[in-house]
N, C-alpha and C. Protein backbone atom coordinates (compact mmCIF):
# COMPACT_ATOMS: atom_id res chain seq x y z
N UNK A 1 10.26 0.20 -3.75
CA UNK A 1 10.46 -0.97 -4.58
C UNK A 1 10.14 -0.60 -6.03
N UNK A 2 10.43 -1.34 -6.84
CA UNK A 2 10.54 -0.80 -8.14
C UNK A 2 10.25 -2.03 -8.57
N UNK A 3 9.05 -1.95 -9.91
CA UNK A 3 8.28 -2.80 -10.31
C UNK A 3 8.36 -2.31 -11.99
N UNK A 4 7.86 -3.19 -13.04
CA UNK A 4 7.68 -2.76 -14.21
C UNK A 4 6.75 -1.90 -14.29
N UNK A 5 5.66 -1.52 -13.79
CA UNK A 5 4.49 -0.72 -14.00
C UNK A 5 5.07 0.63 -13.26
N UNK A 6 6.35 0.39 -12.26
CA UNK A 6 6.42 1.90 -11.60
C UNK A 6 7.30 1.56 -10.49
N UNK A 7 7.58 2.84 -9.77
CA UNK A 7 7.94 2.53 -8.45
C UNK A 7 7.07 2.98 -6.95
N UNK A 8 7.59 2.41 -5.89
CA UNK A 8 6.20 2.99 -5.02
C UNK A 8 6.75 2.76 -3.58
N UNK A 9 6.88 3.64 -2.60
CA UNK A 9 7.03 3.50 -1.49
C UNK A 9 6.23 4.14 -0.36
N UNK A 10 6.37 3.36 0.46
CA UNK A 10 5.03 3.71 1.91
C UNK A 10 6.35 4.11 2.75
N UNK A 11 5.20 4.77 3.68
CA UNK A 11 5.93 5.54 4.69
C UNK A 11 3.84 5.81 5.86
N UNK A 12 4.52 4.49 6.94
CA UNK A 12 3.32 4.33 7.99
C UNK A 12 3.53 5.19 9.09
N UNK A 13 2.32 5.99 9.47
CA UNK A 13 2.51 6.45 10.87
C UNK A 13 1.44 5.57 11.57
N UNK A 14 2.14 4.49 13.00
CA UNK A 14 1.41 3.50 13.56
C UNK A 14 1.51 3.79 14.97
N UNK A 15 0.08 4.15 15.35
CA UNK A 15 -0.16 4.42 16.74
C UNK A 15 -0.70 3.37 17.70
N UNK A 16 -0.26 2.52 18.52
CA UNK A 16 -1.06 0.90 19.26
C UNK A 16 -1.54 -0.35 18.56
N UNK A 17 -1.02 0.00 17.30
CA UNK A 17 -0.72 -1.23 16.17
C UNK A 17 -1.94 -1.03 15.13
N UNK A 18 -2.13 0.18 15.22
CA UNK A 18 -3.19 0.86 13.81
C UNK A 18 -2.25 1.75 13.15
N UNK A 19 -2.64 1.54 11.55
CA UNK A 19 -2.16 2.99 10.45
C UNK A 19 -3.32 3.76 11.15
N UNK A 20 -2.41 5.30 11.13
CA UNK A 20 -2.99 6.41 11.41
C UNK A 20 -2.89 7.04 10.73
N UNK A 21 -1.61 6.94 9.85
CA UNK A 21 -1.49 7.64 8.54
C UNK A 21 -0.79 7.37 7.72
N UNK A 22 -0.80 6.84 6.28
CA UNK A 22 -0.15 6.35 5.52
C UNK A 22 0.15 7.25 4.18
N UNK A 23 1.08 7.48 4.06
CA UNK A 23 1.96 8.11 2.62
C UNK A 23 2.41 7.43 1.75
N UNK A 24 1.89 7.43 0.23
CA UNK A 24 2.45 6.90 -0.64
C UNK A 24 2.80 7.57 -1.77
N UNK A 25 4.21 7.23 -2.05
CA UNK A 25 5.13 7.97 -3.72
C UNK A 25 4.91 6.73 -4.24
N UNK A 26 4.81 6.85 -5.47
CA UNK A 26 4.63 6.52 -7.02
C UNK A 26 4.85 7.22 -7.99
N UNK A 27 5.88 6.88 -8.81
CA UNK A 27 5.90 7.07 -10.27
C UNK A 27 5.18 6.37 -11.40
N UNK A 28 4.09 5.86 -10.33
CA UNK A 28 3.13 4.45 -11.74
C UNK A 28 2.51 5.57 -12.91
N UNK A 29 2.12 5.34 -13.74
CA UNK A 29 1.13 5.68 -14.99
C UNK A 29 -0.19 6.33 -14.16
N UNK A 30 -0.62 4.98 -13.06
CA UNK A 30 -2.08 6.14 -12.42
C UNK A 30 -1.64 7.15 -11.49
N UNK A 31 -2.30 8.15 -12.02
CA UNK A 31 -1.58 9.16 -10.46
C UNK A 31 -2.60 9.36 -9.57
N UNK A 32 -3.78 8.28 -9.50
CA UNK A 32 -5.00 7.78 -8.84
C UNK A 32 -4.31 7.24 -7.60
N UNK A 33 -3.29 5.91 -7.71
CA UNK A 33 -2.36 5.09 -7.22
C UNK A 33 -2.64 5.55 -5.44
N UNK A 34 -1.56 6.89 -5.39
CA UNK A 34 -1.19 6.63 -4.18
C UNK A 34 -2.34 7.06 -3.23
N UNK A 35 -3.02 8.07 -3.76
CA UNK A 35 -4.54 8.13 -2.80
C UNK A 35 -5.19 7.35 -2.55
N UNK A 36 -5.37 6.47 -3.69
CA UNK A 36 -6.58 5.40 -3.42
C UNK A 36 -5.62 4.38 -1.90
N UNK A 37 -4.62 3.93 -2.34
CA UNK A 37 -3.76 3.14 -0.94
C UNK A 37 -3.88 4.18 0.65
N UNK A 38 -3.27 5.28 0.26
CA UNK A 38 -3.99 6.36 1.33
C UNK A 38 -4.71 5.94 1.98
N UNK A 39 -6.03 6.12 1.99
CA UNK A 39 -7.31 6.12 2.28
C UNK A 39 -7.55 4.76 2.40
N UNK A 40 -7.26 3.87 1.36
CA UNK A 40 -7.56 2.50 1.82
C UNK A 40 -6.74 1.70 3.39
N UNK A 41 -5.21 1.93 3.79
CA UNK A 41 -4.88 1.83 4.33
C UNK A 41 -5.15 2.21 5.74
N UNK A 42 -5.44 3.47 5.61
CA UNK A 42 -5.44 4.21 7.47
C UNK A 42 -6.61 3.45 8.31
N UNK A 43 -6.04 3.24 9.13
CA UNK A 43 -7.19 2.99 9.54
C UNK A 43 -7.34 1.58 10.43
N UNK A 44 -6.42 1.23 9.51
CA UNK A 44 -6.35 -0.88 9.41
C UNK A 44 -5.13 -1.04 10.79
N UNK A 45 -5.45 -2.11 11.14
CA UNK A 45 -4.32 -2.72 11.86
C UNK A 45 -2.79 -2.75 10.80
N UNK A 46 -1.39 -2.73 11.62
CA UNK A 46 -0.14 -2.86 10.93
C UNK A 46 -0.07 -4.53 10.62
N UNK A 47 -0.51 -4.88 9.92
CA UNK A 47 -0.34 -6.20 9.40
C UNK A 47 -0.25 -6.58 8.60
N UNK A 48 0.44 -6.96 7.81
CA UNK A 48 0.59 -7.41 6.07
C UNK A 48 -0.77 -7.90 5.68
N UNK A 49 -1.38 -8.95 6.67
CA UNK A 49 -2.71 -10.06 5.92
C UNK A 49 -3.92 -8.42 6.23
N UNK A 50 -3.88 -8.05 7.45
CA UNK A 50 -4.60 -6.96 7.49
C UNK A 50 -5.05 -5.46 5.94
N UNK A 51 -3.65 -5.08 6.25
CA UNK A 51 -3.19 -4.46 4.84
C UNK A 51 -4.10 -4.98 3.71
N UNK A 52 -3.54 -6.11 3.08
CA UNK A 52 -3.80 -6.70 2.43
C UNK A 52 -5.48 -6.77 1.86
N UNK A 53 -6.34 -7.11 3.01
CA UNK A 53 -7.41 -7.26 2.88
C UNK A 53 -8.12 -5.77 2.35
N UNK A 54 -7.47 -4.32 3.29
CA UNK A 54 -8.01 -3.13 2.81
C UNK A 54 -7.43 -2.49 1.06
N UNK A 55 -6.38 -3.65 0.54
CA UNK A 55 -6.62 -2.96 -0.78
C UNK A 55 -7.52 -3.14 -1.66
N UNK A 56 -7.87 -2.21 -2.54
CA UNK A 56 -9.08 -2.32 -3.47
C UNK A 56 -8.66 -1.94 -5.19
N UNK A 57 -7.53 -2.61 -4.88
CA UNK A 57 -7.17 -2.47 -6.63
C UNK A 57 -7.54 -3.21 -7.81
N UNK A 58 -8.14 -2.90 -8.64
CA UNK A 58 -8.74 -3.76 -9.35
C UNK A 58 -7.56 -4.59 -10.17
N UNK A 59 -6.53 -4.12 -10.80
CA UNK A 59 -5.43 -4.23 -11.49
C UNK A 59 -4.53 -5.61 -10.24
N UNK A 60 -4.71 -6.53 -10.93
CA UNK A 60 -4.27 -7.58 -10.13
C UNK A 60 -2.95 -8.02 -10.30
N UNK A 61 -1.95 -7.33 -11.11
CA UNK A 61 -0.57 -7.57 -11.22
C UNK A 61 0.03 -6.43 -10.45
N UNK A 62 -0.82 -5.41 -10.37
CA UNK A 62 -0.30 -4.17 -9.15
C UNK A 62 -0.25 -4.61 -7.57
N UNK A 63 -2.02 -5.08 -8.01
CA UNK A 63 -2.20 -5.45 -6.10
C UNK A 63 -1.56 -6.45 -5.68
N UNK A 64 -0.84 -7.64 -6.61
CA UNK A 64 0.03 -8.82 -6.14
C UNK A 64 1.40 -8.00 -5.90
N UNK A 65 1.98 -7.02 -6.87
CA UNK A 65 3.34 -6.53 -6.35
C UNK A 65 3.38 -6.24 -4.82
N UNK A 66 1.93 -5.09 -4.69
CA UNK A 66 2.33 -4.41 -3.52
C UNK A 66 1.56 -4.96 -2.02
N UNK A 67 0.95 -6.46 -2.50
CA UNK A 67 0.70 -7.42 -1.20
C UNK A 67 2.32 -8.05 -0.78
N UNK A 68 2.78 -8.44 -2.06
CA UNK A 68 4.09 -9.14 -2.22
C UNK A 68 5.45 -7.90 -0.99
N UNK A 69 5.34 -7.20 -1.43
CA UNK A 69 6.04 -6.25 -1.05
C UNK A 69 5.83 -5.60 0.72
N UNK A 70 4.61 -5.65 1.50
CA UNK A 70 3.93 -5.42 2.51
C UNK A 70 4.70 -6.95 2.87
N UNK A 71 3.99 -7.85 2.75
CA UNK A 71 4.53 -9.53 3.15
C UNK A 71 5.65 -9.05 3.95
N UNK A 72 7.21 -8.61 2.53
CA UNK A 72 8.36 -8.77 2.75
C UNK A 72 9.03 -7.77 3.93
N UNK A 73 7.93 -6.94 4.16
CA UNK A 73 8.47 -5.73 4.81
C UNK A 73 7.61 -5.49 6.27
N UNK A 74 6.65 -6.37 6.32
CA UNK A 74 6.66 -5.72 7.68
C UNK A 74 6.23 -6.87 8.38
């Protein structure tokens, strides 16, 4: 998806309805971005509200894109 701040796509590996491993590309400005989602993600149940709860972005026009975007997609 492609946002003003950047673009950014996931790619989940989901084993019995847990991330086991999550990949993220970004072209944003932070190149912090896709690790920090990394690591925040694995781990969690596949659930948008789940998801959701494990991000820790402080930047609140980022973390609304890419709650917005999780919502629409899974």
């Amino acid at each position: 998806a492609r946002f003003p701040w950047g673009e950014i796509g996931f790619h989940f590996k989901v084993s019995a309805g847990v991330v086991t491993e999550c990949r993220v590309f970004s072209d944003s400005m932070d190149p912090t971005l896709p690790s920090i989602l990394e690591t925040a993600l694995a781990g969690h149940s596949f659930s948008a509200r789940e998801l959701e709860k494990a991000i820790t972005i402080e930047d609140t026009t980022v973390k609304s894109d890419i709650v917005g975007l999780l919502y629409e997609n899974i």
